[in-house]
Protein backbone atom coordinates (compact mmCIF):
# COMPACT_ATOMS: atom_id res chain seq x y z
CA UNK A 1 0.00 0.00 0.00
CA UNK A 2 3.22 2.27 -0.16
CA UNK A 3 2.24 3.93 -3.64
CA UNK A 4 -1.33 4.60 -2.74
CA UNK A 5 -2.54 7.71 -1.11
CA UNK A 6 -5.29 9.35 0.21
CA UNK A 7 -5.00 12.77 1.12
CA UNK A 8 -7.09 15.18 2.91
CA UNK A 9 -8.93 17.77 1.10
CA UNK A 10 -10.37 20.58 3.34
CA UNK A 11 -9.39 20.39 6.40
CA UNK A 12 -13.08 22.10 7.89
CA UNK A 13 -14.50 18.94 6.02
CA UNK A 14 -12.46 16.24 7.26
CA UNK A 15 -13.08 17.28 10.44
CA UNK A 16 -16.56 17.30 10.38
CA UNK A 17 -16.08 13.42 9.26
CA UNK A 18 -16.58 14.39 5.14
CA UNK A 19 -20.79 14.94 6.33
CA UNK A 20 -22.64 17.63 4.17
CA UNK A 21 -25.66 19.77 4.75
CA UNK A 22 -28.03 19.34 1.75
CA UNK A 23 -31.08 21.18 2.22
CA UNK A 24 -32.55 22.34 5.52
CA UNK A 25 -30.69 19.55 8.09
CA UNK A 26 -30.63 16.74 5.97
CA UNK A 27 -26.77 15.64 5.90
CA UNK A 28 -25.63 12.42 4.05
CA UNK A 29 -22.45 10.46 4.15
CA UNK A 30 -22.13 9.42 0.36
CA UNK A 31 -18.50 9.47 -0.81
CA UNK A 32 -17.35 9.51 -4.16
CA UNK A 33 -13.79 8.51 -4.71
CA UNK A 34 -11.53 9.71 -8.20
CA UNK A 35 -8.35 7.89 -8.41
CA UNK A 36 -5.63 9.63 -9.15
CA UNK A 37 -2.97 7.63 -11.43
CA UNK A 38 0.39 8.68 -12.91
CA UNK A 39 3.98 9.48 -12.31
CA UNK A 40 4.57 10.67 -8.76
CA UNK A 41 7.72 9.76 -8.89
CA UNK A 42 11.18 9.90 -11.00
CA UNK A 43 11.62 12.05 -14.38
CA UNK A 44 8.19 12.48 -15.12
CA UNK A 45 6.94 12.95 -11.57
CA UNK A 46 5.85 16.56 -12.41
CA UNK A 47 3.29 15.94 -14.74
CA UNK A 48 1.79 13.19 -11.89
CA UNK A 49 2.25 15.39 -8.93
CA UNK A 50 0.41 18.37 -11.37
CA UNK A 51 -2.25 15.58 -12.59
CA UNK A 52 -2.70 15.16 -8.78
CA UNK A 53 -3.19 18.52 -7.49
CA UNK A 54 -5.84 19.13 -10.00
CA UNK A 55 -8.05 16.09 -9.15
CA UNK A 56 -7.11 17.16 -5.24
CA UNK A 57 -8.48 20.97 -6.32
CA UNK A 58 -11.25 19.84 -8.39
CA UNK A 59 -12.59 17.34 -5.15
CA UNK A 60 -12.00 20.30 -2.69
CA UNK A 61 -14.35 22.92 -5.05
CA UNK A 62 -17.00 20.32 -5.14
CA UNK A 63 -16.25 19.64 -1.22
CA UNK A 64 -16.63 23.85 -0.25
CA UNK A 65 -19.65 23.73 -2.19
CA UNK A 66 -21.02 21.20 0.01
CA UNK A 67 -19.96 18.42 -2.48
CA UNK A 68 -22.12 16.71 -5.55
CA UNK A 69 -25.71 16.16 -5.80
CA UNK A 70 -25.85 12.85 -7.11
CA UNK A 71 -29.61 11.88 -7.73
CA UNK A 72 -31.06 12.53 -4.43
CA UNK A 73 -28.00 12.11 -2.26
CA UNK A 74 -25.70 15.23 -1.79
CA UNK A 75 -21.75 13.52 -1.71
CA UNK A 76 -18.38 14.45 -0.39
CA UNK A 77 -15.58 13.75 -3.24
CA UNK A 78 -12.14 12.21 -2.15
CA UNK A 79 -8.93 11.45 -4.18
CA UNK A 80 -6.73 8.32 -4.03
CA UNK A 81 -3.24 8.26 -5.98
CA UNK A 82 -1.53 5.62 -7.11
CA UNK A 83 2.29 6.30 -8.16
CA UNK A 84 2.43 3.94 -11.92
CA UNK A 85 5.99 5.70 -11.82
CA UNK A 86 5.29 6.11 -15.92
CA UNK A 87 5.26 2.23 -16.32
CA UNK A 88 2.53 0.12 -18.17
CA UNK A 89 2.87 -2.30 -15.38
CA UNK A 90 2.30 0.52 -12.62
CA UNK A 91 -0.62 1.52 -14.64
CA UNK A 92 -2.18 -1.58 -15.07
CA UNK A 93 -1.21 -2.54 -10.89
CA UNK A 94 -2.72 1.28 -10.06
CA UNK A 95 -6.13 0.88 -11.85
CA UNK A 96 -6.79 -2.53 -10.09
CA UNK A 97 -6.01 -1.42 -6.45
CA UNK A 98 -7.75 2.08 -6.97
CA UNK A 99 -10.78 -0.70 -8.36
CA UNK A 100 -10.50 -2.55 -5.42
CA UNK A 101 -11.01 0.84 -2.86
CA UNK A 102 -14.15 1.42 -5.03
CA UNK A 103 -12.28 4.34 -7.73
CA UNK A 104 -15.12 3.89 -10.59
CA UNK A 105 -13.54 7.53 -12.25
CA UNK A 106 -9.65 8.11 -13.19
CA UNK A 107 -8.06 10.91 -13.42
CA UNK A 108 -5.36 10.10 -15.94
CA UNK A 109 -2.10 7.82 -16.54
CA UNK A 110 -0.12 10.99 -18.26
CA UNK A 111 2.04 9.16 -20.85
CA UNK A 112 1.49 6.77 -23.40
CA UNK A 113 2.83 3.94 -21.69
CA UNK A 114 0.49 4.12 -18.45
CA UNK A 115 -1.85 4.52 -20.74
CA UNK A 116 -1.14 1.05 -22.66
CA UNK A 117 -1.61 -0.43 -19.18
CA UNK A 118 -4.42 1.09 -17.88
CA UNK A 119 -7.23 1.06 -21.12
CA UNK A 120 -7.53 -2.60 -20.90
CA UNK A 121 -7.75 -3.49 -17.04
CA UNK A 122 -10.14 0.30 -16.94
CA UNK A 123 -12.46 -1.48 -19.65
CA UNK A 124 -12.29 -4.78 -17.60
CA UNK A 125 -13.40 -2.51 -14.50
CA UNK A 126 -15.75 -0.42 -16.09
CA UNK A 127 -13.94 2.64 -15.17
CA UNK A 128 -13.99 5.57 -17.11
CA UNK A 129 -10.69 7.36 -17.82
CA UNK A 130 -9.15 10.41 -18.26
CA UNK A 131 -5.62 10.33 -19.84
CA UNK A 132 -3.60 12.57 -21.42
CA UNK A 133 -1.17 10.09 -23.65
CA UNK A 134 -0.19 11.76 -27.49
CA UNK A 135 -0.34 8.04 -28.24
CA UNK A 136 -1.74 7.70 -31.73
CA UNK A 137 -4.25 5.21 -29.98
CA UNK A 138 -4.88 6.82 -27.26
CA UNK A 139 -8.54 6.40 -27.49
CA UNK A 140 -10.95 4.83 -29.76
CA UNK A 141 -14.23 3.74 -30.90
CA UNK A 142 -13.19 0.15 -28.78
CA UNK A 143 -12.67 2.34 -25.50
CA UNK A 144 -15.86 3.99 -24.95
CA UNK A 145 -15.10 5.00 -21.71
CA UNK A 146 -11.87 6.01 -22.15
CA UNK A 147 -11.81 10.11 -22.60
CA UNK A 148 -8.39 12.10 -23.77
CA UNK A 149 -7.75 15.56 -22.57
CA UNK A 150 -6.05 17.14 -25.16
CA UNK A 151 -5.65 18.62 -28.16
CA UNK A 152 -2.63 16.12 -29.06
CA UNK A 153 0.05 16.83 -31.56
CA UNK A 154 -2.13 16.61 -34.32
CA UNK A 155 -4.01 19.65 -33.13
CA UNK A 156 -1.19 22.16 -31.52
CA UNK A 157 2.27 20.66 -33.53
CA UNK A 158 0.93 22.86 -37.11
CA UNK A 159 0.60 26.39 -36.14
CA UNK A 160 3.80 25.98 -33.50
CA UNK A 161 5.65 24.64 -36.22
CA UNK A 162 4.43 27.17 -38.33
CA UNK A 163 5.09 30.10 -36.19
CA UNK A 164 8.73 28.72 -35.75
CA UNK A 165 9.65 28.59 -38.86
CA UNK A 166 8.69 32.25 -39.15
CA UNK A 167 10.54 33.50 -36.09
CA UNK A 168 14.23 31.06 -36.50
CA UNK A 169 13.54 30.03 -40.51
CA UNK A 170 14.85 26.68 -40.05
CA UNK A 171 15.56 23.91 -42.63
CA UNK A 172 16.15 21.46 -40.72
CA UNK A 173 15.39 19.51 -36.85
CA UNK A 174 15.95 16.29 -35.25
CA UNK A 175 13.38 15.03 -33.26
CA UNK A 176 15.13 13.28 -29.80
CA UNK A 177 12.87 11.08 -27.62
CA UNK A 178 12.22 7.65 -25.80
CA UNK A 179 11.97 4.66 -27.89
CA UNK A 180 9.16 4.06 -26.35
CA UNK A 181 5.19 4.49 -27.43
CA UNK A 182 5.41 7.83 -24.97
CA UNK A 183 8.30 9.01 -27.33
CA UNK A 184 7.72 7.46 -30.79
CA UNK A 185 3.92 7.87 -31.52
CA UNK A 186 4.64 11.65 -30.47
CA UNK A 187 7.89 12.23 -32.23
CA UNK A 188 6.65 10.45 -35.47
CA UNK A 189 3.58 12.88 -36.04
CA UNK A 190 6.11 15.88 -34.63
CA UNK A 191 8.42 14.70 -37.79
CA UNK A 192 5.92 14.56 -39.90
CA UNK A 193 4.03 18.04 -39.36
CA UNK A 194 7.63 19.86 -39.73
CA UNK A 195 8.01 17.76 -42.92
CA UNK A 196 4.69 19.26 -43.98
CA UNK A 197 5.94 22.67 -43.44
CA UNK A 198 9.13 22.26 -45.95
CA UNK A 199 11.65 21.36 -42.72
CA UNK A 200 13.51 17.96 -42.82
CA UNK A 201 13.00 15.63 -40.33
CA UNK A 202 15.44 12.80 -38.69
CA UNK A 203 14.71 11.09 -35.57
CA UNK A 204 16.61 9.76 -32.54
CA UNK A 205 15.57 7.50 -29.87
CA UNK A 206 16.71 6.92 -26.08
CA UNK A 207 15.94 4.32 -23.66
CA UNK A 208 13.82 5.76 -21.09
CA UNK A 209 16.32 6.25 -17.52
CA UNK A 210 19.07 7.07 -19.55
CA UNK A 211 21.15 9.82 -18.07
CA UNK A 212 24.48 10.13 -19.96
CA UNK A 213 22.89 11.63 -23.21
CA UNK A 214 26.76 12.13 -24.17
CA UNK A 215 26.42 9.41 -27.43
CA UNK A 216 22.77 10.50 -28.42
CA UNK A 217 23.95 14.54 -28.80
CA UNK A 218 26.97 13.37 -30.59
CA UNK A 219 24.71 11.73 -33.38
CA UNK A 220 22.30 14.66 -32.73
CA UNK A 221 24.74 17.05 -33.93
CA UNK A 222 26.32 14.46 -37.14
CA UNK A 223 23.22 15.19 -38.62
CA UNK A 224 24.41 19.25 -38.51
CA UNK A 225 20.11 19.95 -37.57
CA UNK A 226 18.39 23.68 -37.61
CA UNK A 227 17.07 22.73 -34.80
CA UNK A 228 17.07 19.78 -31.76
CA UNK A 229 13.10 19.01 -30.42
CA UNK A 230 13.03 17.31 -27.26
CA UNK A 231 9.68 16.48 -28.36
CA UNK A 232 8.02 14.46 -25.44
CA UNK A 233 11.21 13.75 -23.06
CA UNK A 234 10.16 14.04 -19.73
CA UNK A 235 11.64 17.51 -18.14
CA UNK A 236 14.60 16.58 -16.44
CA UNK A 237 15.64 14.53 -19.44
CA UNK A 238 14.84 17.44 -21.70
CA UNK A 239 17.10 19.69 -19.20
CA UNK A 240 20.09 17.51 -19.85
CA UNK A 241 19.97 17.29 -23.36
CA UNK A 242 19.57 20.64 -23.77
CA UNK A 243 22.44 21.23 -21.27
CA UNK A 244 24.69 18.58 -22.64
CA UNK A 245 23.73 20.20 -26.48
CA UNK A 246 24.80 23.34 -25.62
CA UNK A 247 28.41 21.80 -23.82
CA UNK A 248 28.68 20.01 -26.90
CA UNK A 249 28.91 23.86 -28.81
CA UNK A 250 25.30 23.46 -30.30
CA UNK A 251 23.98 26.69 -31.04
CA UNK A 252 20.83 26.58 -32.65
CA UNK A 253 17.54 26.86 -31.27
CA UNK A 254 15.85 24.61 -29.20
CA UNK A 255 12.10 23.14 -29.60
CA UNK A 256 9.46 21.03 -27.46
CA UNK A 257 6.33 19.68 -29.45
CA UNK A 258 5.93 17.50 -26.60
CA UNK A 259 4.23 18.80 -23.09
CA UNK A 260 5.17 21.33 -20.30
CA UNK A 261 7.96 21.84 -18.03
CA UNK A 262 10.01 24.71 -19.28
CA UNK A 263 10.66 25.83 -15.61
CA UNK A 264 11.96 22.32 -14.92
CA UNK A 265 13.96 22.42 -18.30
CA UNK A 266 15.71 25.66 -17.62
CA UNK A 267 16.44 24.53 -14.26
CA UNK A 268 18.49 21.37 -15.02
CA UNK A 269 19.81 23.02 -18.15
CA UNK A 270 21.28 25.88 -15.76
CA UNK A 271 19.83 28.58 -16.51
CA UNK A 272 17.59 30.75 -19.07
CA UNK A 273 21.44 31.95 -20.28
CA UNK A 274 21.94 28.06 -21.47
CA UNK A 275 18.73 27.59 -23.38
CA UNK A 276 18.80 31.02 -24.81
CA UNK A 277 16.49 30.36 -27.86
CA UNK A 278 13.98 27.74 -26.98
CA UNK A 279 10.16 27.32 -28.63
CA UNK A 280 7.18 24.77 -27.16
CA UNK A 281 4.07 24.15 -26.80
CA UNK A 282 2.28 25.25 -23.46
CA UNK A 283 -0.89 22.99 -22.66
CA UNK A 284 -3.06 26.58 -21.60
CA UNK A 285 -2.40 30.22 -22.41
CA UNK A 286 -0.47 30.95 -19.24
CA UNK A 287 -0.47 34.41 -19.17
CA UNK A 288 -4.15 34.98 -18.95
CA UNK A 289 -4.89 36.14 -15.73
CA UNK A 290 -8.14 33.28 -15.64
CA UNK A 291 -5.81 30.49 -16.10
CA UNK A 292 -3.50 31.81 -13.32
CA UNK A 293 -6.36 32.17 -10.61
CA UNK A 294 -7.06 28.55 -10.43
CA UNK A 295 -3.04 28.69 -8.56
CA UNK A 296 -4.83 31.17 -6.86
CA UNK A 297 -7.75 28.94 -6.11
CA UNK A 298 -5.44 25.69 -5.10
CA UNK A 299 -3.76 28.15 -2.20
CA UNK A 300 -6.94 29.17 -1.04
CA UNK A 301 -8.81 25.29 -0.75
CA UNK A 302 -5.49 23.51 -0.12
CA UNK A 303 -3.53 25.67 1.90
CA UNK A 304 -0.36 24.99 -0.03
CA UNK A 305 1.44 25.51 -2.69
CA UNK A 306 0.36 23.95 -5.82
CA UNK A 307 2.43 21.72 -8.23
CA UNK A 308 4.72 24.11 -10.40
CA UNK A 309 4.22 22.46 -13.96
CA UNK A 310 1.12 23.52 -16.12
CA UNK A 311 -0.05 20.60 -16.69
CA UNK A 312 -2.22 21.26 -13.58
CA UNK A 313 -4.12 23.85 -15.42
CA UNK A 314 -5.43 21.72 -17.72
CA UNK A 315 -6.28 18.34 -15.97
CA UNK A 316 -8.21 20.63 -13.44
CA UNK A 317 -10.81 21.21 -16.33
CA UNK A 318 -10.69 17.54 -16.97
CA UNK A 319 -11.31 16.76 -13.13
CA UNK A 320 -14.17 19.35 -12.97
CA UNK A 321 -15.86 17.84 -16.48
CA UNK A 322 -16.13 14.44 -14.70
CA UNK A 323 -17.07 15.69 -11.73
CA UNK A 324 -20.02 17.35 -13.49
CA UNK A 325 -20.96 14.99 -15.56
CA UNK A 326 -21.33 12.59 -12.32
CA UNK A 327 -24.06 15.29 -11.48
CA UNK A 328 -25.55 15.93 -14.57
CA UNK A 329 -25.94 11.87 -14.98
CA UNK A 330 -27.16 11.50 -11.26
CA UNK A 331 -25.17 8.57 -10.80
CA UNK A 332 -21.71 7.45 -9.23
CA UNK A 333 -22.02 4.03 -10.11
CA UNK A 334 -23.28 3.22 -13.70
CA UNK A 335 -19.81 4.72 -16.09
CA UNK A 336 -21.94 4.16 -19.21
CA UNK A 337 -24.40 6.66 -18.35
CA UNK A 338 -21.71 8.94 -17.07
CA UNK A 339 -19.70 8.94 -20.13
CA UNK A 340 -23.05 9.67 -22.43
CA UNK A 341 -23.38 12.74 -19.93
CA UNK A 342 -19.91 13.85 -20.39
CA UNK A 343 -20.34 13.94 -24.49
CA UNK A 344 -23.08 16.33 -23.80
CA UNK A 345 -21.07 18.62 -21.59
CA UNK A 346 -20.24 21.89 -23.26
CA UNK A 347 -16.57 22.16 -23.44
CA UNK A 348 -16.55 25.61 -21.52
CA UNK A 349 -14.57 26.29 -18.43
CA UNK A 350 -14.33 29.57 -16.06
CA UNK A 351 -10.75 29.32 -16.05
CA UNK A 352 -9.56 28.06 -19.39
CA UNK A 353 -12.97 29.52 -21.68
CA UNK A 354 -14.17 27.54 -24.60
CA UNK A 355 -12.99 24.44 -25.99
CA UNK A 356 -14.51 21.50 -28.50
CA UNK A 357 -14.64 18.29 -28.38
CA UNK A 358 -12.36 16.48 -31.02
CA UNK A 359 -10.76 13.27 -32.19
CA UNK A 360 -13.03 12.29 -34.46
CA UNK A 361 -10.70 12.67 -37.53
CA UNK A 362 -7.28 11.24 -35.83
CA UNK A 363 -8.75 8.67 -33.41
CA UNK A 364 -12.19 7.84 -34.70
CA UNK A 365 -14.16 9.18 -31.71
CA UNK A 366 -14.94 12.73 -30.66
CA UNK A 367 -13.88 11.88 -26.73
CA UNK A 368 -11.03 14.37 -27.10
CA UNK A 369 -11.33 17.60 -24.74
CA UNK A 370 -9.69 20.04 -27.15
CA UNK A 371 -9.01 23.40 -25.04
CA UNK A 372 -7.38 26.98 -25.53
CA UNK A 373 -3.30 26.00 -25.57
CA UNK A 374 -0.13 28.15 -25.79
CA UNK A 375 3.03 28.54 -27.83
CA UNK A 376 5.89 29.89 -25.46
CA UNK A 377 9.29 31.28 -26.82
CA UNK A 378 12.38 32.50 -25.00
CA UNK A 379 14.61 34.49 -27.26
CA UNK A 380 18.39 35.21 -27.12
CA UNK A 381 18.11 34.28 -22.98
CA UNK A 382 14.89 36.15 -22.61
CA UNK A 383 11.58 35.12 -22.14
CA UNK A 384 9.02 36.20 -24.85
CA UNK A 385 6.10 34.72 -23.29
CA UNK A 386 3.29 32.61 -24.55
CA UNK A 387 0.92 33.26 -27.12
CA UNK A 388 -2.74 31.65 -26.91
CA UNK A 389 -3.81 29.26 -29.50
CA UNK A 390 -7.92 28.62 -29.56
CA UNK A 391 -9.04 25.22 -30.73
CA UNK A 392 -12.21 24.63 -33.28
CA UNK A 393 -14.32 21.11 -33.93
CA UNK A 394 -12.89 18.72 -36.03
């Protein structure tokens, strides 16, 4: 039981023993439980500790507002994590203990290969899922209940790449990643997307916990690239390469068509100086002043600091969509009717605005939860900021 967790949510309410008012005196015990299931620990651990927080703010909103009315019972929401430390076999392990404490909703895996893991022993379950892998099956018609909050690559990799090309004019990139589903599926439709835009594309793969990245830059830089993309490396494997490229005498800019952590990146890399000229995409326009209040929001219901990657923007809309949909569907039980309540949902969020729901073109299901993203850009050591991006129905 050492990887699974369940952690308070407001303090008032676990003190009062997680009992609601509804209505004039009537109070109910009814508990709905959201698993929580991703990387909480080793390179990836920020986008699981950020996937965490969300589902931990999303409970304690529901919680302050005297938690969900679920037919005719009102219910208190709790969170259980389990750490899948960004392994299929964690994943799979994670979605049958959060099963057996009575999880029926998830709130992710992050990568692609939790989320090999998880879809089949969640469909076994009856769960339905929330994940966020760029897989290029990372939902389908054959996983009804299995939900992707995105856009993925093949929604936010053609106007970055586009709007790259126009700021550094490149010719050329390689693509670096790990050889795994988590790094090929997302490199491969990265490749291709630049190709589409007139920029040559060669790839390079990495076994995932390698941290001597010595051999890979030196073939990196053979191939005399534009540009390096660290595509979807997790961020303290990004930070090295990038540090390690730069020690090498690489001078070029740097891209990431792969997921958040520039803080994380600079960090490792040592230093905004190092990185100097760096593009990627940003899963929410960060600079809107919306999208920053729900850090706000976390310090006020947590009482803490919240998880420093972005990530936790995003997967707090996805936590609050299934939350809502267990309300609109009046049930915390039956996942079938939940899921046909969630397609209905308009994709509109107080923090984040309007969104679509897509997929129907790349995965052949419209279960994707397309939102407002963000390209960032540092240039010459400075940061530029990030630019908002709106999504439209595919």
């Amino acid at each position: 039981m050492g990887r699974i967790a369940k952690r308070s949510l407001v303090a008032a309410v676990v003190a009062a023993g997680l009992t609601f008012t509804a209505g004039a005196g009537a109070q109910t015990t009814c508990e709905v439980r959201i698993g929580a299931l991703g990387p909480m620990s080793g390179p990836a651990a920020q986008w699981g500790l950020a996937m965490l927080g969300a589902a931990e703010l999303a409970a304690a909103e529901a919680n302050a507002r005297g938690g969900l009315q679920v037919g005719s019972q009102r219910c208190s929401v709790s969170v259980l994590s389990y750490d899948t430390r960004y392994t299929a076999e964690g994943a799979a392990a994670g979605v049958n203990n959060l099963a057996s404490q009575g999880v029926r909703f998830l709130i992710g895996p992050v990568g692609s290969p939790e989320v090999t893991g998880a879809k089949p022993v969640a469909t076994r379950h009856r769960l339905l899922m929330f994940a966020n892998s760029y897989a290029k099956n990372a939902i389908g018609p054959q996983w009804p209940l299995v939900f992707h909050l995105g856009p993925g690559p093949s929604e936010w990799a053609p106007p970055i790449v586009r709007l790259a090309k126009e700021q550094f004019g490149m010719r050329s990139v390689a693509i670096v990643a790990p050889n795994d589903q988590g790094g090929t599926d997302i490199a491969s439709v990265d490749a291709e997307v630049y190709r589409q835009h007139g920029i040559t594309a060669t790839e390079e793969y990495y076994q995932r916990g390698t941290t001597n990245f010595a051999p890979i830059v030196t073939r990196l830089l053979a191939s005399r690239p534009d540009v390096v993309d660290t595509a979807s490396s997790p961020p303290g494997d990004a930070g090295l390469i990038v540090r390690q490229l730069r020690q090498a005498g690489f001078t070029g800019p740097i891209g990431r068509l792969g997921g958040p952590g520039t803080e994380e990146i600079i960090r490792v890399a040592g230093g905004i100086d190092v990185v100097r000229n760096f593009y990627w995409y940003e899963v929410a326009p960060t600079e809107d002043p919306r999208v920053r209040a729900i850090s706000d929001e976390y310090r006020r219901l947590l009482n803490r600091e919240p998880p420093e990657n972005t990530n936790l923007w995003l997967w707090v809309v996805g936590a609050r969509m299934t939350l809502r949909a267990i309300e609109r569907a009046g049930t915390a039980t039956d996942t079938n009717r939940v899921a046909a309540a969630l397609r209905e949902l308009p994709v509109e969020d107080p923090n984040l605005g309007r969104g679509a729901w897509t997929g129907q073109s790349f995965f052949g299901i419209n279960q994707e939860l397309s939102l407002p993203f963000g390209m960032g850009m540092i240039l010459d050591g400075r940061m530029v900021g990030v630019r908002r991006i709106d999504v439209s129905p595919q």
